[in-house]
C-alpha atoms as a PDB file:
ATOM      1  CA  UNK A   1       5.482 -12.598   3.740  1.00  0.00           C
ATOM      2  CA  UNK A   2       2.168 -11.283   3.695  1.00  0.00           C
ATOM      3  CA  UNK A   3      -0.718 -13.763   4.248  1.00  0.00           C
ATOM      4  CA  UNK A   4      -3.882 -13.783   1.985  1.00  0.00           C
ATOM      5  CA  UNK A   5      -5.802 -12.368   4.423  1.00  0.00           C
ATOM      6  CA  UNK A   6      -3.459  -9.407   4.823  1.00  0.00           C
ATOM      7  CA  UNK A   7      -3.280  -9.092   1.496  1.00  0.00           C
ATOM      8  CA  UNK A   8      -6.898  -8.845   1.159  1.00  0.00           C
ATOM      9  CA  UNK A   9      -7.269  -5.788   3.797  1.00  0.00           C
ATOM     10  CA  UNK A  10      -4.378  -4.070   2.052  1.00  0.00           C
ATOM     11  CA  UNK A  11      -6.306  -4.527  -0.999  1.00  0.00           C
ATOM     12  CA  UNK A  12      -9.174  -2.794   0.683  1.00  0.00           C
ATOM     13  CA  UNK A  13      -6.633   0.118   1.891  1.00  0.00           C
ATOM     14  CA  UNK A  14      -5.389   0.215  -2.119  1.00  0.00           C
ATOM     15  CA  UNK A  15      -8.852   0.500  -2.988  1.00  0.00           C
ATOM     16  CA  UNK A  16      -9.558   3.895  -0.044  1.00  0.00           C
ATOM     17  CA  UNK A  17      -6.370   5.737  -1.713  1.00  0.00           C
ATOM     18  CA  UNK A  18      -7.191   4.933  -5.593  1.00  0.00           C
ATOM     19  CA  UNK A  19     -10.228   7.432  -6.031  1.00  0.00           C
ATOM     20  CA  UNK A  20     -10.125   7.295  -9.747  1.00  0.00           C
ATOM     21  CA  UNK A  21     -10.723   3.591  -9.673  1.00  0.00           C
ATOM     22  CA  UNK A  22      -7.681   3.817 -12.535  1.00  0.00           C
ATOM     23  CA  UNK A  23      -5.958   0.493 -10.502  1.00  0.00           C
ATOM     24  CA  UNK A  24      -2.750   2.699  -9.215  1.00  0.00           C
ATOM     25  CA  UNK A  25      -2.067   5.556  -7.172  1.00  0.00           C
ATOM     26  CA  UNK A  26      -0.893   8.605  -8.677  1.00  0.00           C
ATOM     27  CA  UNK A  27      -0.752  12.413  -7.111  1.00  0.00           C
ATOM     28  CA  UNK A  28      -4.072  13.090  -8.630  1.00  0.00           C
ATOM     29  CA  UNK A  29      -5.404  10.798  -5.974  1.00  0.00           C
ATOM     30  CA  UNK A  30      -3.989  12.563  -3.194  1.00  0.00           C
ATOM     31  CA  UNK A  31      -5.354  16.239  -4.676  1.00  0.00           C
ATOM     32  CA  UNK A  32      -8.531  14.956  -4.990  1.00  0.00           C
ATOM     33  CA  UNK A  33      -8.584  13.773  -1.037  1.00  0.00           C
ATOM     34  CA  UNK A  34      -7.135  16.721   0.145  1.00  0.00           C
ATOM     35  CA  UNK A  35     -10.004  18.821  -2.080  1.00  0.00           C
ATOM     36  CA  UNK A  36     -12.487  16.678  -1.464  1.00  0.00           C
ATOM     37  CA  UNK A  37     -11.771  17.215   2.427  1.00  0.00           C
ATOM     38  CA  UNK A  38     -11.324  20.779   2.569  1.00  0.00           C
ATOM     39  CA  UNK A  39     -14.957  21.390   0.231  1.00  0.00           C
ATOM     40  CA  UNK A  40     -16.627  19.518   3.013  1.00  0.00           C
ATOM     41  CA  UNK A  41     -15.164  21.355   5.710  1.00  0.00           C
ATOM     42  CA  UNK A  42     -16.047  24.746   3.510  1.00  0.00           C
ATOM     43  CA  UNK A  43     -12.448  25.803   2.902  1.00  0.00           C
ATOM     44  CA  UNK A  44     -11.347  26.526  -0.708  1.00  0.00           C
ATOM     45  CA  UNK A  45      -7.726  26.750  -2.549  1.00  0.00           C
ATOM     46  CA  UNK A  46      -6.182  29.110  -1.169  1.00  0.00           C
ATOM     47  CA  UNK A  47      -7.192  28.915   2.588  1.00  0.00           C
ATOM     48  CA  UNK A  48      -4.467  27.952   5.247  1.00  0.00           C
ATOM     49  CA  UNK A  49      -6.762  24.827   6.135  1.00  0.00           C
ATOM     50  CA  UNK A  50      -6.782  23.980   2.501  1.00  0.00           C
ATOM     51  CA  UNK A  51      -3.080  24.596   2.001  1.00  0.00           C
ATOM     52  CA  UNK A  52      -2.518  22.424   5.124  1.00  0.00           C
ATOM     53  CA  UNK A  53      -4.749  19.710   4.001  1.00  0.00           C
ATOM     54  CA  UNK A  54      -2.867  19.943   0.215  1.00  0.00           C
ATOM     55  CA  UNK A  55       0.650  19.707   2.012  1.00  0.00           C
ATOM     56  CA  UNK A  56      -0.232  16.657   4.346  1.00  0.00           C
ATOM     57  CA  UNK A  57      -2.070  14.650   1.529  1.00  0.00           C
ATOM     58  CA  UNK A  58       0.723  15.550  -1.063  1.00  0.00           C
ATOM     59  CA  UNK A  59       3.621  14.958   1.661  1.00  0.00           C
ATOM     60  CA  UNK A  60       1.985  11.348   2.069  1.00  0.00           C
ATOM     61  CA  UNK A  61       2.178  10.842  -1.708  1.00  0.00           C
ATOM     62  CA  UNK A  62       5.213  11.653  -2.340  1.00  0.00           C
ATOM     63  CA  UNK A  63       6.337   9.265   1.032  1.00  0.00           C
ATOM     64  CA  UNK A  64       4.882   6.691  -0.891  1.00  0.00           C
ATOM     65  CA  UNK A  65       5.975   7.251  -4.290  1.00  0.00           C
ATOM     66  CA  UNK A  66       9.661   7.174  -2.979  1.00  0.00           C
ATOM     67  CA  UNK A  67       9.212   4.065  -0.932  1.00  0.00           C
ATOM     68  CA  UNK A  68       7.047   2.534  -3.173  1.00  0.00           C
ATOM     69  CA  UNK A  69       7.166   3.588  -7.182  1.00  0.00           C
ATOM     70  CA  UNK A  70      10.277   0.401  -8.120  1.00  0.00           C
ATOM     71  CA  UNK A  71       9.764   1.557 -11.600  1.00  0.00           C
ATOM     72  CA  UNK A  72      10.278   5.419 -11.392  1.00  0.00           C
ATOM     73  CA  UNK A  73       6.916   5.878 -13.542  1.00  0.00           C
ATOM     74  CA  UNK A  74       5.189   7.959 -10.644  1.00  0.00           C
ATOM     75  CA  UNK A  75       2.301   5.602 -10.332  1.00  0.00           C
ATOM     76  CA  UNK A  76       2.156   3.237  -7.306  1.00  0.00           C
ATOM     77  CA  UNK A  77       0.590  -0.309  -8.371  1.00  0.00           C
ATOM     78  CA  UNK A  78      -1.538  -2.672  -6.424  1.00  0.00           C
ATOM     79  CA  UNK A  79       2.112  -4.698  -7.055  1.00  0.00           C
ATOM     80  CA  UNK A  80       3.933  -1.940  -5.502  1.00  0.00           C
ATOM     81  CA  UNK A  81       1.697  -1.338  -2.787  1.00  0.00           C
ATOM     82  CA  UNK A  82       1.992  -5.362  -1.789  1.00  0.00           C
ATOM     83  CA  UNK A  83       5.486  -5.389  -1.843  1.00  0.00           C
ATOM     84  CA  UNK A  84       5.667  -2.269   0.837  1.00  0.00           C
ATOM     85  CA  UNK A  85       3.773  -3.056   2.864  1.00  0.00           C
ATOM     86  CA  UNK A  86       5.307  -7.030   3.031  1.00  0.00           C
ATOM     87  CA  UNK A  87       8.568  -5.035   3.548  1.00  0.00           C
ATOM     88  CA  UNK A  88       7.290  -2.856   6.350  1.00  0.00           C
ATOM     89  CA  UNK A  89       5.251  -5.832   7.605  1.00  0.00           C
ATOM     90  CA  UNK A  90       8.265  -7.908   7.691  1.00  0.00           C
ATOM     91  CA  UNK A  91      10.558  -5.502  10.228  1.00  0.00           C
ATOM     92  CA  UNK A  92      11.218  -5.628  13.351  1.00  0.00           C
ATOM     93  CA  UNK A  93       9.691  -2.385  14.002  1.00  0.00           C
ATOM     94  CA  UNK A  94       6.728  -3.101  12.387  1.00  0.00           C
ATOM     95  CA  UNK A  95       4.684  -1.277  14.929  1.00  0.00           C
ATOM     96  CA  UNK A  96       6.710   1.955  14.756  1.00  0.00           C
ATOM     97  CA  UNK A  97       6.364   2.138  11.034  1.00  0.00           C
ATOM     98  CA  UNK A  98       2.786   2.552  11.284  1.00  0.00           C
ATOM     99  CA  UNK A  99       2.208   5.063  13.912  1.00  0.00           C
ATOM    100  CA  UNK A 100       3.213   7.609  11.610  1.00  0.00           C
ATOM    101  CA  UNK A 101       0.396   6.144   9.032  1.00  0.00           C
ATOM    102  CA  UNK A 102      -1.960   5.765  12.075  1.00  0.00           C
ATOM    103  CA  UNK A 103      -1.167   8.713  13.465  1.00  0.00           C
ATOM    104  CA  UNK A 104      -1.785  10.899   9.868  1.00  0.00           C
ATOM    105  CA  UNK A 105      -5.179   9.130   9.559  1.00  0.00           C
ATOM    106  CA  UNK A 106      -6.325  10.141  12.716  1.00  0.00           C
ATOM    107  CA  UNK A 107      -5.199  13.584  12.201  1.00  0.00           C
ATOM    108  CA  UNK A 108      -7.151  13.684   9.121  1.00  0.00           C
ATOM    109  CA  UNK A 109     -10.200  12.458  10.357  1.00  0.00           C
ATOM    110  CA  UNK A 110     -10.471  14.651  13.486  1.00  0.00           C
ATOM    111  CA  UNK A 111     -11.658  17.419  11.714  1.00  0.00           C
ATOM    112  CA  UNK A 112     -12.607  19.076  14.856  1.00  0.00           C
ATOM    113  CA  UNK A 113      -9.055  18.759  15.990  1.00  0.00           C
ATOM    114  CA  UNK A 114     -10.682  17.988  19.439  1.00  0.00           C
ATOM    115  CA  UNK A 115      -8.245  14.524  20.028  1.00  0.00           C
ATOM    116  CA  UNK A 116     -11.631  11.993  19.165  1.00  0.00           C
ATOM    117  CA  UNK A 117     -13.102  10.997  15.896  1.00  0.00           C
ATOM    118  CA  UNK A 118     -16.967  10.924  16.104  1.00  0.00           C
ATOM    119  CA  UNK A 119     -19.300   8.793  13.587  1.00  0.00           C
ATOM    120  CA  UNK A 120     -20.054  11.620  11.557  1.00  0.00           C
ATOM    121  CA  UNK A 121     -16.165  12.674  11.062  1.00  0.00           C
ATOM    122  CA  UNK A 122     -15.618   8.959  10.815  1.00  0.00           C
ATOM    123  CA  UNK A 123     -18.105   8.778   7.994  1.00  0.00           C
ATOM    124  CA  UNK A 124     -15.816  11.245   5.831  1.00  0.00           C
ATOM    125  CA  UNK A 125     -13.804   8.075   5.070  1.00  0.00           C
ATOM    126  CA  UNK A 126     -16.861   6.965   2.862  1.00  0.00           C
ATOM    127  CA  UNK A 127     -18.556   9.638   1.745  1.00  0.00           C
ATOM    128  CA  UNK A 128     -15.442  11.052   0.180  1.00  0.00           C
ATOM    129  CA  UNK A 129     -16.173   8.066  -2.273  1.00  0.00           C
ATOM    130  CA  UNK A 130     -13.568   5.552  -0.843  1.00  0.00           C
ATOM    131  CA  UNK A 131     -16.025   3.152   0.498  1.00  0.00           C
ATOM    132  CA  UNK A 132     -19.871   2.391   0.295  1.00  0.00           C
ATOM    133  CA  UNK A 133     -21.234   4.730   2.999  1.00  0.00           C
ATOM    134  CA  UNK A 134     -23.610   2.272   4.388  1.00  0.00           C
ATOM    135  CA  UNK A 135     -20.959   0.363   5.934  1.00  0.00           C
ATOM    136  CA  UNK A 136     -19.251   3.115   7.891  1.00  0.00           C
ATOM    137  CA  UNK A 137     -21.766   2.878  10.596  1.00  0.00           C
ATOM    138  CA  UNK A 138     -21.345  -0.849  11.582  1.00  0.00           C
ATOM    139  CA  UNK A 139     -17.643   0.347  11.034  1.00  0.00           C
ATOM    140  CA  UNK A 140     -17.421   2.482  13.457  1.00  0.00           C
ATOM    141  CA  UNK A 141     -19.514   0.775  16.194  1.00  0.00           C
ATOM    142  CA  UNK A 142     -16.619  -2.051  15.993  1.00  0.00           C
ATOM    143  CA  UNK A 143     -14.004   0.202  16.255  1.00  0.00           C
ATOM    144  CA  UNK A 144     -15.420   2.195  19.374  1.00  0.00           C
ATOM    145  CA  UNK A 145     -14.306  -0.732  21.024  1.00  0.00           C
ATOM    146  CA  UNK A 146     -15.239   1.600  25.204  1.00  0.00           C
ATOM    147  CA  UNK A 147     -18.633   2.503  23.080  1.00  0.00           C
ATOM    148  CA  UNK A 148     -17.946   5.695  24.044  1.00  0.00           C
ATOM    149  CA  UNK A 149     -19.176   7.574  20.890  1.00  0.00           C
ATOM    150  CA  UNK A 150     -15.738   8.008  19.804  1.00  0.00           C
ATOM    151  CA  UNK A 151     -12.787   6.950  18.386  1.00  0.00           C
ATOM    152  CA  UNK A 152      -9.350   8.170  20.298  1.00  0.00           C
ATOM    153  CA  UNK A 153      -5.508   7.920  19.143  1.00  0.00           C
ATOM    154  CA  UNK A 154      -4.631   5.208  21.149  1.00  0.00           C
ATOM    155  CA  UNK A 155      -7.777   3.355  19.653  1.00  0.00           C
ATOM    156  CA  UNK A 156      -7.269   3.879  16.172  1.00  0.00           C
ATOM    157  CA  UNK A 157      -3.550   2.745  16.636  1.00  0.00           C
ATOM    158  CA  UNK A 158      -4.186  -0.140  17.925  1.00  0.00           C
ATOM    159  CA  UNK A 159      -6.789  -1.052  15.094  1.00  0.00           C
ATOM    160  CA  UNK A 160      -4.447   0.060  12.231  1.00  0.00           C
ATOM    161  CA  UNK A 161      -1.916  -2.668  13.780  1.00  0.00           C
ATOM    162  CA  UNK A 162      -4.772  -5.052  14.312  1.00  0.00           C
ATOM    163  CA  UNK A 163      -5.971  -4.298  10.739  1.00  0.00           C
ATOM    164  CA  UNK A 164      -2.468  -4.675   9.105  1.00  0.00           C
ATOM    165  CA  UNK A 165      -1.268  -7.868  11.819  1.00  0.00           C
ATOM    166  CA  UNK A 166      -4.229  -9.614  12.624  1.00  0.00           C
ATOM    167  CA  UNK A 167      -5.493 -12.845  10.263  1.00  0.00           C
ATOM    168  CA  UNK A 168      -8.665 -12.449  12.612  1.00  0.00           C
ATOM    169  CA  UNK A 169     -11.872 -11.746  10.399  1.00  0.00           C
ATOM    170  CA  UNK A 170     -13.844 -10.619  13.579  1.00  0.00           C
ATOM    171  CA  UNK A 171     -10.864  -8.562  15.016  1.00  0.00           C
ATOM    172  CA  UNK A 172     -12.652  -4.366  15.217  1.00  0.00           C
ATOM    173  CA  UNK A 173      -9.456  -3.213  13.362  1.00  0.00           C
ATOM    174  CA  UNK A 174      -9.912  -5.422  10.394  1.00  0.00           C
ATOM    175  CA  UNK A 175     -13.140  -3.136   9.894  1.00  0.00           C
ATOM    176  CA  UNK A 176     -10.693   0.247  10.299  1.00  0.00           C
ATOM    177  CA  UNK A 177     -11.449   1.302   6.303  1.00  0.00           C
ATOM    178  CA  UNK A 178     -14.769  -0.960   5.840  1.00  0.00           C
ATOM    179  CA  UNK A 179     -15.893  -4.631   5.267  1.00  0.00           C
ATOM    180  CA  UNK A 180     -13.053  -6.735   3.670  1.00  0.00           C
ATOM    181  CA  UNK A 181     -13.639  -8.224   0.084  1.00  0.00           C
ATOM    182  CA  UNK A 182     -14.161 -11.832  -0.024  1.00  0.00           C
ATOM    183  CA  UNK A 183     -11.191 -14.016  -1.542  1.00  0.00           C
ATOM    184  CA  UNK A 184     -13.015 -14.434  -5.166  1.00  0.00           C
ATOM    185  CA  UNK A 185     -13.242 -10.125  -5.398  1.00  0.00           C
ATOM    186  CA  UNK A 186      -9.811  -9.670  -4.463  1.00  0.00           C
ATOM    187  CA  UNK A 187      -8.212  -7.908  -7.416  1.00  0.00           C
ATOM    188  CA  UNK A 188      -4.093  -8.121  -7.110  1.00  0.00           C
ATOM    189  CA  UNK A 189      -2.987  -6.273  -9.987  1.00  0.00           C
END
C-alpha cells in the first residue's frame, strides 16, 4: 500500500503528464508532449524526429491506458493512476518495472542523445508547462548528486526508485519532477 508521502510524489508525477490541467490523462496529453518537444527541438509533423517523438509518447499512453484505464473510458484518473502504481509498487520486481519508465524519461530528456542530461535539457521538463520553471534549477542541482553538470542513466534510475520508494523528504530523487506539494494541496481525485 502506498504511503501518503508516495502518494503525494505520484500526485506530483499525475500532475507532469496531465497538461490540460482537465484532472485525467487522456491521449491528447501525450500529443501535446510529444509536439510540444519536437517545436522546441525545431522539428515539425512530419519529420522522422517528430514521428519518433509521436510514437514513443503515444506508445507510453497507450501502456498506460491498458494497465491503467479499469473503466474502459480511455481516460486515466488520479484514482487509476494510484491504484497502478500501488500495484507496481507492491511487486517483487518493483525495481524492474520502472527501468523501463526511467529509462523512457531519460531518453526523452537527452535531447542531444549524447548519454547525459544537462540543466538546460533538464529544464524541458518545466518549460513544457508541467512544472513552475523556477524550480527546475534547485531540481537539478539535487539530482546531480557527482555535481558533475549532468545527469547520467544510472543517476536518473536510481532517483526515479528513490522518488517512487523513498518516504525521505530530503532524498535528491524525491525532487526528480520538482518540489512535492504539501499534504493540505494534495488533490486525490
Amino acid at each position: 500500500m502506498l504511503t501518503d508521502f508516495q502518494k503525494r510524489k505520484i500526485a506530483t508525477l499525475f500532475e507532469v503528464h496531465d497538461l490540460n490541467r482537465d484532472g485525467a490523462l487522456e491521449r491528447s496529453d501525450y500529443v501535446d508532449y510529444a509536439t510540444r518537444l519536437a517545436a522546441e527541438g525545431g522539428h515539425g509533423p512530419g519529420s522522422a524526429k517528430y514521428e519518433e517523438l509521436m510514437s514513443r509518447f503515444l506508445g507510453f499512453w497507450e501502456m498506460l491506458r491498458l494497465a491503467a484505464d479499469r473503466n474502459h473510458d480511455n481516460r486515466v484518473t488520479q484514482r487509476e493512476w494510484f491504484a497502478l502504481f500501488d500495484q507496481l509498487l507492491s511487486s517483487p520486481a518493483a525495481a524492474e518495472n520502472l527501468r523501463p519508465i526511467g529509462e523512457a524519461v531519460f531518453s526523452i530528456l537527452d535531447r542531444k542523445g549524447d548519454g547525459k542530461v544537462t540543466l538546460d535539457e533538464y529544464k524541458w521538463l518545466y518549460t513544457s508547462g508541467a512544472r513552475d520553471p523556477k524550480h527546475a534549477a534547485e531540481a537539478f542541482k539535487r539530482l546531480d548528486t557527482d555535481q558533475d553538470g549532468r545527469i547520467t542513466i544510472s543517476e536518473l534510475l536510481a532517483h526515479l526508485n528513490e522518488f517512487f520508494t523513498s518516504n525521505d523528504p530530503q532524498a535528491p530523487g524525491t525532487w526528480l519532477f520538482g518540489p512535492v506539494a504539501p499534504e493540505r494541496e494534495r488533490q486525490t481525485a
